[in-house]
Protein backbone atom coordinates (compact mmCIF):
# COMPACT_ATOMS: atom_id res chain seq x y z
CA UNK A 1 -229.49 174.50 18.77
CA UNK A 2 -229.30 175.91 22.35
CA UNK A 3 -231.03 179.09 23.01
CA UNK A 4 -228.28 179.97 26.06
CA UNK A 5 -224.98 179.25 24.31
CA UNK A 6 -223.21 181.17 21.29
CA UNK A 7 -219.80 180.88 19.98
CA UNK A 8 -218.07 184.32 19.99
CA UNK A 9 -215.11 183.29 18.50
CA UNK A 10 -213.28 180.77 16.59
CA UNK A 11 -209.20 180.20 16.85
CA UNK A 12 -208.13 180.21 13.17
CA UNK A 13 -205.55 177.93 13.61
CA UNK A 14 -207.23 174.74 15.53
CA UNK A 15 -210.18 174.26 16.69
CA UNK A 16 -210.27 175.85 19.89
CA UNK A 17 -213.06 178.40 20.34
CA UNK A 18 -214.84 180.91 22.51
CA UNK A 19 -218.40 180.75 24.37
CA UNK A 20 -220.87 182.64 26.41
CA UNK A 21 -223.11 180.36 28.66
CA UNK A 22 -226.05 182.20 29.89
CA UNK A 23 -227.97 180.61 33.05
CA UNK A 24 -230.62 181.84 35.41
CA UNK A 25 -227.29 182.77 37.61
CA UNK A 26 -225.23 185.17 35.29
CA UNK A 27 -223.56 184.05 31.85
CA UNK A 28 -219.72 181.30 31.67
CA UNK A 29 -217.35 182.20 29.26
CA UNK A 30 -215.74 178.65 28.07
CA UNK A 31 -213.35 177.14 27.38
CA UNK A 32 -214.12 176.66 31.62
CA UNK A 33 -213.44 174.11 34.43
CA UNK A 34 -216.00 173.59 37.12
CA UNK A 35 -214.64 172.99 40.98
CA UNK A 36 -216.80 170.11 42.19
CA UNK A 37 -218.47 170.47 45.34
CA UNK A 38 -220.08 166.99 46.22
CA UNK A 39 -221.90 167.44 49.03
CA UNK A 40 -223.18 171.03 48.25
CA UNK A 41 -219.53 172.25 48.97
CA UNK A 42 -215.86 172.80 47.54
CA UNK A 43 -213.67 171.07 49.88
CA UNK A 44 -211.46 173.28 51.88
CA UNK A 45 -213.43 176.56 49.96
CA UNK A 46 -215.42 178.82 50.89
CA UNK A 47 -217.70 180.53 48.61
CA UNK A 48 -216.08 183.65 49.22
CA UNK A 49 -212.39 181.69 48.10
CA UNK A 50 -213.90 180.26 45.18
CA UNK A 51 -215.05 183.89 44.20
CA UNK A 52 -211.41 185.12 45.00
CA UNK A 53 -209.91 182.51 42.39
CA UNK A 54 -213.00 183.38 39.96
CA UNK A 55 -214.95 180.31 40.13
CA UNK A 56 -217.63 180.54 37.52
CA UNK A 57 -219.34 177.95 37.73
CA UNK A 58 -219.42 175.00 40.36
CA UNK A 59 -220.52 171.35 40.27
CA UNK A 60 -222.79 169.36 42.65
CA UNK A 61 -223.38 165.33 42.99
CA UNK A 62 -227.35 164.49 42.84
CA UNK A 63 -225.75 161.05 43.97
CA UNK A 64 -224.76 162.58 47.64
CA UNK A 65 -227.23 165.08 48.18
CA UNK A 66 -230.23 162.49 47.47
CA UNK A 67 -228.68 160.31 50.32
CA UNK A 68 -227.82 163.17 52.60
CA UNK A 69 -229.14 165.45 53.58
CA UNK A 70 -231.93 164.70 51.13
CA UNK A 71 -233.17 166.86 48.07
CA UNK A 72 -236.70 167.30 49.64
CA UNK A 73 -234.79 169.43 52.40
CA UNK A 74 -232.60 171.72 50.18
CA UNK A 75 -235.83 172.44 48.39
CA UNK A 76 -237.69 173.36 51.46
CA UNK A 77 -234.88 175.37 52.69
CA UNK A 78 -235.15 177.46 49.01
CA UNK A 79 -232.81 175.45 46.87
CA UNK A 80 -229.24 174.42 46.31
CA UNK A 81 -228.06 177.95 45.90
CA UNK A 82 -229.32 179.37 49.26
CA UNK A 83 -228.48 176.51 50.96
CA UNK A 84 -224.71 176.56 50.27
CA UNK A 85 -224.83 180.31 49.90
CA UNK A 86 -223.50 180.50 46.28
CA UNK A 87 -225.01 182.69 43.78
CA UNK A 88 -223.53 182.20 40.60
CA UNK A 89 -224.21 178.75 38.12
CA UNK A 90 -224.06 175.41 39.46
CA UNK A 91 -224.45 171.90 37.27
CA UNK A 92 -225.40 169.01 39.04
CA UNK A 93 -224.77 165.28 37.21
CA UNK A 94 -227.23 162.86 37.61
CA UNK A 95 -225.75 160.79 39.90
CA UNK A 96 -224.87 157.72 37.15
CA UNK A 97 -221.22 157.57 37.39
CA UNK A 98 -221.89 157.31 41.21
CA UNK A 99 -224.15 154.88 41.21
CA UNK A 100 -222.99 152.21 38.73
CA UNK A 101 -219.11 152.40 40.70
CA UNK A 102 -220.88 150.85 43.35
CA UNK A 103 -220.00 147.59 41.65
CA UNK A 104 -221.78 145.08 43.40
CA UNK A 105 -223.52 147.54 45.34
CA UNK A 106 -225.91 147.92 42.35
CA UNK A 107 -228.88 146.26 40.08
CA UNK A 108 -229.16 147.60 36.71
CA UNK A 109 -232.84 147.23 34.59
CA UNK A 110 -234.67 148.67 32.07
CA UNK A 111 -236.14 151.41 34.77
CA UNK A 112 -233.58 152.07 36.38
CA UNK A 113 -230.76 151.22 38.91
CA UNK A 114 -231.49 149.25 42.20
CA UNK A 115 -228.79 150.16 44.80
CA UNK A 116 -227.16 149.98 48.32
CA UNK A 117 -226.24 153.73 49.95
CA UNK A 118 -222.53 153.55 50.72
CA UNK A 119 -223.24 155.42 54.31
CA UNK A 120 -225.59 153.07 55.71
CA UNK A 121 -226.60 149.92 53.16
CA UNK A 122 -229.95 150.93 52.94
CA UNK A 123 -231.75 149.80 49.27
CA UNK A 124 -232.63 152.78 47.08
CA UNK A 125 -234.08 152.48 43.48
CA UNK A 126 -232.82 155.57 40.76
CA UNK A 127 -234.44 155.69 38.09
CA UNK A 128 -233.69 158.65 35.10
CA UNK A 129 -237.28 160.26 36.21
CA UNK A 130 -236.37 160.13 39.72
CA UNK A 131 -233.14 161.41 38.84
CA UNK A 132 -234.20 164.70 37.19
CA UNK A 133 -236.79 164.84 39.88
CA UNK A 134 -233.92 165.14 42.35
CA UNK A 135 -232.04 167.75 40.25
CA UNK A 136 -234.91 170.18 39.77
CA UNK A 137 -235.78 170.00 43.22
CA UNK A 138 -231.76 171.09 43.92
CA UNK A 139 -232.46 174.09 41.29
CA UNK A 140 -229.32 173.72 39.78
CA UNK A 141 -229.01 175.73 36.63
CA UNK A 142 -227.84 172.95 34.37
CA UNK A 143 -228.69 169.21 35.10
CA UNK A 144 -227.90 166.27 33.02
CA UNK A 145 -229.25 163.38 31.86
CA UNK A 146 -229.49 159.82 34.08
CA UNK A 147 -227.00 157.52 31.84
CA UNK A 148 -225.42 154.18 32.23
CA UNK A 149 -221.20 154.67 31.90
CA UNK A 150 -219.95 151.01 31.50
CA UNK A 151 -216.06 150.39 32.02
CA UNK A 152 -213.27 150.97 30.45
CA UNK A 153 -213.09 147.38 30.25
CA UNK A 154 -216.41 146.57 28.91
CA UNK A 155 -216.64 144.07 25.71
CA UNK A 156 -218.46 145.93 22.56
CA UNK A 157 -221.90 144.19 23.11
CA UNK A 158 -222.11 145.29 26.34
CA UNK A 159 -221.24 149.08 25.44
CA UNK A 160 -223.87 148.93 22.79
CA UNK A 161 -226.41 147.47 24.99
CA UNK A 162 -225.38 150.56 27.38
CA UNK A 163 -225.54 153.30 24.87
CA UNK A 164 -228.95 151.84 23.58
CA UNK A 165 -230.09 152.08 27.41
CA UNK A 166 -228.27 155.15 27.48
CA UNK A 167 -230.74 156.49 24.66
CA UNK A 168 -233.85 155.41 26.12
CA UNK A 169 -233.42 156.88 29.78
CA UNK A 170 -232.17 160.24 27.74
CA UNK A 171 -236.04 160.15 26.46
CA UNK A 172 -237.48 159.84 29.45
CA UNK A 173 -235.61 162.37 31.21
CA UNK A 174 -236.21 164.91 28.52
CA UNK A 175 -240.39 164.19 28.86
CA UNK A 176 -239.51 164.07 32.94
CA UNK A 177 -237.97 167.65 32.75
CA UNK A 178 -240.34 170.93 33.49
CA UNK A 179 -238.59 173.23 35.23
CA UNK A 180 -238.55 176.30 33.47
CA UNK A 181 -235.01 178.16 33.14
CA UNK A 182 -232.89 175.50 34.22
CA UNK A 183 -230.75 173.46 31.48
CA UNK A 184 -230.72 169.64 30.35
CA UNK A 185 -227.97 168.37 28.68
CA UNK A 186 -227.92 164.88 27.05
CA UNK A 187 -224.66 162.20 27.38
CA UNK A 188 -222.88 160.33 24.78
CA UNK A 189 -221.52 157.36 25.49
CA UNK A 190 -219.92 154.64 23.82
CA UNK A 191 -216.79 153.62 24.96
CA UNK A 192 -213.56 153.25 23.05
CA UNK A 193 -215.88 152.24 20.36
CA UNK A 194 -215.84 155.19 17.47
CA UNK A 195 -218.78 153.47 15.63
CA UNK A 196 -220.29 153.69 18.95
CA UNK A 197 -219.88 157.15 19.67
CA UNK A 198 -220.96 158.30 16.33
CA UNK A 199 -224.18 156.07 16.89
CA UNK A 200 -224.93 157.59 20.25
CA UNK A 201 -224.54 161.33 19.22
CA UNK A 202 -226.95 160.78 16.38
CA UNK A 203 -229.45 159.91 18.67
CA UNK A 204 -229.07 162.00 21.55
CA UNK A 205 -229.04 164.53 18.75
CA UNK A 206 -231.90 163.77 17.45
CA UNK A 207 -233.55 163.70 21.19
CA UNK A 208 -232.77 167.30 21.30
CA UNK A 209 -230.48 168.85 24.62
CA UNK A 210 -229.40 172.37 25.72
CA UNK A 211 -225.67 170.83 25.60
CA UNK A 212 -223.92 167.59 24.83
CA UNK A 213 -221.55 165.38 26.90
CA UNK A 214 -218.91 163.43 26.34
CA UNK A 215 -219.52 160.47 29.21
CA UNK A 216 -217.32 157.65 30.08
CA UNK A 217 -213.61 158.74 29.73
CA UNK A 218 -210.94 158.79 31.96
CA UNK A 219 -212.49 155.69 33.52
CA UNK A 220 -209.12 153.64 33.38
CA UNK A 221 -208.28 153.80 29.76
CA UNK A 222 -205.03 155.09 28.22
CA UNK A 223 -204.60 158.79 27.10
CA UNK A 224 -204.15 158.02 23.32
CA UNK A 225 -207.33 155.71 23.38
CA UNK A 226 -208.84 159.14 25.52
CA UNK A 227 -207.62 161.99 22.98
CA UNK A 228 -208.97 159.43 20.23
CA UNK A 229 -212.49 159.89 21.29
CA UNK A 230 -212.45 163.49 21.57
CA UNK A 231 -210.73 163.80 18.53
CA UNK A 232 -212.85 161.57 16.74
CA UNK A 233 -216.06 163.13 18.01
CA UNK A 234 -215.73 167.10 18.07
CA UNK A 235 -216.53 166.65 14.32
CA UNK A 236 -220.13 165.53 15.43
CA UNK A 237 -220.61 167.24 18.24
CA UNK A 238 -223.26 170.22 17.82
CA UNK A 239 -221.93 173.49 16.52
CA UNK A 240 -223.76 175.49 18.30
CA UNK A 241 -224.35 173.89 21.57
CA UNK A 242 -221.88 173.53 24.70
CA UNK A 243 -219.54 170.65 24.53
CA UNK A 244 -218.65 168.76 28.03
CA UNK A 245 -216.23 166.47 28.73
CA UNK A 246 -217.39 165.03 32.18
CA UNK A 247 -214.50 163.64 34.39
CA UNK A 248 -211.63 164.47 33.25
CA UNK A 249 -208.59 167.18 34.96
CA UNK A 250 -204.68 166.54 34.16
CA UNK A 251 -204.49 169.78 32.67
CA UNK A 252 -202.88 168.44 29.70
CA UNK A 253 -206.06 166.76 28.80
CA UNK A 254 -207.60 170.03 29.46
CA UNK A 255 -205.44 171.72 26.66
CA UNK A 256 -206.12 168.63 24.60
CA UNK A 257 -209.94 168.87 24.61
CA UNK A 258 -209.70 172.44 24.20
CA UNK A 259 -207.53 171.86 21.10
CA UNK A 260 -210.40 169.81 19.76
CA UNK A 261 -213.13 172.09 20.31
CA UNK A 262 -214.39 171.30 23.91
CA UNK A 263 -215.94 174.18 26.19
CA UNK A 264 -216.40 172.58 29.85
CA UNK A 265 -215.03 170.33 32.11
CA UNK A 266 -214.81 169.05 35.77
CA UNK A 267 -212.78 167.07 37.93
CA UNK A 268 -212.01 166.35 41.41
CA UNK A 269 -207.79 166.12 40.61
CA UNK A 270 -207.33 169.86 41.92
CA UNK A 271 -209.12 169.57 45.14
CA UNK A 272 -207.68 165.45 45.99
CA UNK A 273 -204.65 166.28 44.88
CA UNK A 274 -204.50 168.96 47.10
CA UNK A 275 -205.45 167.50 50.24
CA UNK A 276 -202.39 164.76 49.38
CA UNK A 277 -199.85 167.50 48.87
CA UNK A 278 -199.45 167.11 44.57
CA UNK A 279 -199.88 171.12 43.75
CA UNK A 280 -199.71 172.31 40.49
CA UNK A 281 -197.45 174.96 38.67
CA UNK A 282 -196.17 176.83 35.56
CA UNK A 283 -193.70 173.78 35.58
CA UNK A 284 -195.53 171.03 36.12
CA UNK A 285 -196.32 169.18 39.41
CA UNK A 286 -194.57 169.43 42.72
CA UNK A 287 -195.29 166.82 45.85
CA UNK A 288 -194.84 169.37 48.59
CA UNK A 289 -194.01 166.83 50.95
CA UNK A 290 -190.67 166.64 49.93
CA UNK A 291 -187.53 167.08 51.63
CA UNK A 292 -186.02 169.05 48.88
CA UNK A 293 -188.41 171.97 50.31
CA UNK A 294 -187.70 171.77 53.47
CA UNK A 295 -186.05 175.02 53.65
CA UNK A 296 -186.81 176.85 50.52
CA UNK A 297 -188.39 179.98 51.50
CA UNK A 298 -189.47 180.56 47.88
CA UNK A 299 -192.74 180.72 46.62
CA UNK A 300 -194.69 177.63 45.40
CA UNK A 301 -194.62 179.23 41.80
CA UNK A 302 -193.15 182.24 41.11
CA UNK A 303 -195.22 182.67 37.93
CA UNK A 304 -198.62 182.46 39.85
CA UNK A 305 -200.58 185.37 41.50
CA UNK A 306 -202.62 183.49 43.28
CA UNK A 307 -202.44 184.27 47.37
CA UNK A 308 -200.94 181.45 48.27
CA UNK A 309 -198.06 181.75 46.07
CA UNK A 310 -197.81 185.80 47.13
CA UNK A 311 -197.43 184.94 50.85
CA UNK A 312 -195.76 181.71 52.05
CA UNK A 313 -193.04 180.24 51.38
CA UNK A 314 -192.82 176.26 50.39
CA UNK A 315 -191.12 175.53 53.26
CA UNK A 316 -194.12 176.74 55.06
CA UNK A 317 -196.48 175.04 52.90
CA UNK A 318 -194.81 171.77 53.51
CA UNK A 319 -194.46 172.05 57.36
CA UNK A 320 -198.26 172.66 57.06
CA UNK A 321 -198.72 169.16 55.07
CA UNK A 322 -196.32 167.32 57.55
CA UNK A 323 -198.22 168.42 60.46
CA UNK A 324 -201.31 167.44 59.11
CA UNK A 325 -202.96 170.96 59.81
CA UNK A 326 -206.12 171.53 58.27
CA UNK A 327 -204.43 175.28 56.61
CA UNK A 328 -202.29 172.48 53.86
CA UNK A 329 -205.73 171.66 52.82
CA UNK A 330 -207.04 174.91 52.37
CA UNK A 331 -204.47 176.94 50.91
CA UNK A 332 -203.24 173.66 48.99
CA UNK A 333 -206.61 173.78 47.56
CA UNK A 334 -206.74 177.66 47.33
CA UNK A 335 -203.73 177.31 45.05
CA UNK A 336 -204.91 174.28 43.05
CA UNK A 337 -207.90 175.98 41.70
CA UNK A 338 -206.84 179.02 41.02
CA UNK A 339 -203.95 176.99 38.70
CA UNK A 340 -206.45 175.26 36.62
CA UNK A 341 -209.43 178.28 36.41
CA UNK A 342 -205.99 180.97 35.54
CA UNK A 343 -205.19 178.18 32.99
CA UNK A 344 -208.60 178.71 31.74
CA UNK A 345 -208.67 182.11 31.69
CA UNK A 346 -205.22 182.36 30.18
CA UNK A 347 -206.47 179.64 27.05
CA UNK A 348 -209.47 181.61 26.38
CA UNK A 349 -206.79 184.77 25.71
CA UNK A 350 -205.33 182.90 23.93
CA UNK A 351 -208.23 181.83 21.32
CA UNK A 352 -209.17 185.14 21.34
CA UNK A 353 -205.60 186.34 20.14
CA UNK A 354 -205.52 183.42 17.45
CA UNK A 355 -202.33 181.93 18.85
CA UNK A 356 -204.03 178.50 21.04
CA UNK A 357 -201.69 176.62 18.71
CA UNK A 358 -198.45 177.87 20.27
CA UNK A 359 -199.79 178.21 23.80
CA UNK A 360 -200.30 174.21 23.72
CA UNK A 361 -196.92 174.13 22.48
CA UNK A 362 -195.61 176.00 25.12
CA UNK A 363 -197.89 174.85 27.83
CA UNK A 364 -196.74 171.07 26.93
CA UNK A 365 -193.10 171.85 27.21
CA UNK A 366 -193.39 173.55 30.11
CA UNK A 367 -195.49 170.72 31.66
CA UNK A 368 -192.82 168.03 30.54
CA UNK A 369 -189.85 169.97 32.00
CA UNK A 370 -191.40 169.40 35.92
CA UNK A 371 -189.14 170.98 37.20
CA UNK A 372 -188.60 174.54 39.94
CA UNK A 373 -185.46 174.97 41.72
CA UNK A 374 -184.50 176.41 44.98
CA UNK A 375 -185.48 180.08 44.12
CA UNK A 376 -187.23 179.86 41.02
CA UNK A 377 -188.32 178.12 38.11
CA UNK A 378 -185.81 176.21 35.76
CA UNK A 379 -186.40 176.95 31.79
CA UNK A 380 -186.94 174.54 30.15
């Protein structure tokens, strides 16, 4: 049971539900998606745009920061939250799913994970002590556990080997954890594997976490084998704990996980897609970079309030791309994120009305019609 989280509401007709997430940096109503900043910043954002599009919560990679500029120095300099200038809740991951797609960067043993940095080859040695040690030094408000994510394309041995691991540097993360106020949640991993999955909650269960995550999807795998997983583990997950799924952004997986039960989520799909010109809308995705907008003086999505949508024009938006000026990436991103955290915000209405049933409905029909004309949107 987690002392920070309850469930304020259930929708009666799936099981799609309400939370409040209190931190040492004001409270998260879920369902919610986090913006990652890597290196201790949201790409193209300020904190002052992330505030305008209603941000909530933000995520953080130990990974980066413990390579540069170095966790000792945010903590001298009064933590992660100072340092970036961001006040409200930030979760940091434990730098795992980094680490171990270093390939054969990387050394993995009982105590942890020998690596190579990617910025200048030097050797460093992670292990899930060191790991938390990092995170509490960054102050984040929710950390999570060191883990092992194997491939999509791992054999079943080897999965079970890595959710056994898995289990044991969950232990000693949990014994390595003192800082008072901030939040450790534990991963589940597993695969494709259901058997696995089931085996791997029970004992991160029986560990004991503030919240419980989903690890190890959308690493390569198809949707159905995806939406199988969660679907076949919001049954087990904790009641009355957060649920995370950790990776994953389309926002129709978004609606999926919701569907089942899930509360939070992160991804870097709204930022990188951005910065390549793929924005999203009320009608699905639109590459900005082409042609067909070359002189439409319409907005990106007439549906959306968002700024960006409220004061250029698509036309303008792709000239911006096309001349590779650093204002596509910002308002691309601008608009991006305020898509998927107004999606949020317009799912948790939903749940609240008891009606997150039809709004999938709608929401996937919409999505599958991908389509806005010269002038407006096409209905679908």
């Amino acid at each position: 049971m987690s002392e920070n989280f309850s469930v304020v509401h259930r929708d009666a007709s799936c099981g799609a539900r309400l939370g409040s997430l209190k931190t040492t940096h004001g409270s998260i109503e879920t369902p919610i998606f986090m913006p990652v900043g890597t290196n201790a910043t949201v790409k193209a954002m300020t904190p002052e745009d992330l505030l305008a599009v209603n941000a909530q919560i933000i995520l953080a990679n130990t990974y980066h920061l413990y390579l540069r500029p170095g966790h000792h120095l945010i903590e001298k300099l009064g933590g992660l939250h100072r340092f970036m200038n961001w006040d409200r809740p930030i979760l940091t991951d434990s730098g795992g799913f980094q680490v171990f797609s270093l390939g054969e960067l990387r050394k993995i043993s009982e105590e942890g994970v020998k690596f190579q940095s990617h910025l200048d080859g030097s050797y460093h040695f992670l292990t899930p002590e060191l790991a938390t040690q990092i995170q509490q030094s960054l102050g984040a408000d929710i950390i999570m556990c060191f883990d092992e994510c194997p491939p999509a394309t791992a054999d079943y041995d080897y999965v079970r080997r890595s959710l056994e691991l898995t289990t044991r540097w969950a232990e000693r993360c949990k014994q390595a954890h003192q800082r008072e106020g901030q939040q450790l949640f534990g991963i589940i991993q597993g695969g494709m594997h259901y058997d696995l999955r089931a085996r791997s909650l029970d004992e991160i269960r029986a560990i004991g976490f503030d919240g419980y995550a989903l690890g190890g999807l959308s690493v390569g795998e198809e949707k159905e084998q995806m939406y199988g997983v969660m679907e076949a583990c919001a049954p087990l997950m904790p009641q009355d704990a957060p649920r995370y799924i950790m990776g994953i952004g389309a926002p129709e997986d978004l609606i999926e996980a919701i569907w089942y039960g899930y509360d939070m989520f992160d991804c870097v799909m709204p930022t990188r897609n951005a910065r390549n010109g793929m924005l999203f809308t009320s009608r699905g995705r639109i590459n900005i970079k082409a042609k067909a907008y070359e002189e439409d003086d319409g907005p990106l999505d007439p549906e959306c309030g968002c700024y960006v949508c409220k004061n250029y024009s698509r036309a303008y938006l792709r000239h911006l791309y096309r001349a590779g000026e650093i204002l596509s990436s910002q308002l691309n991103t601008y608009h991006n994120l305020y898509y998927f955290l107004d999606l949020m915000r317009r799912a948790r209405e939903a749940i609240r009305e008891n009606r997150f049933t039809e709004f999938r409905k709608v929401f996937i029909a919409n999505q599958s019609c991908n389509k806005i004309a010269k002038g407006g949107l096409v209905q679908c």
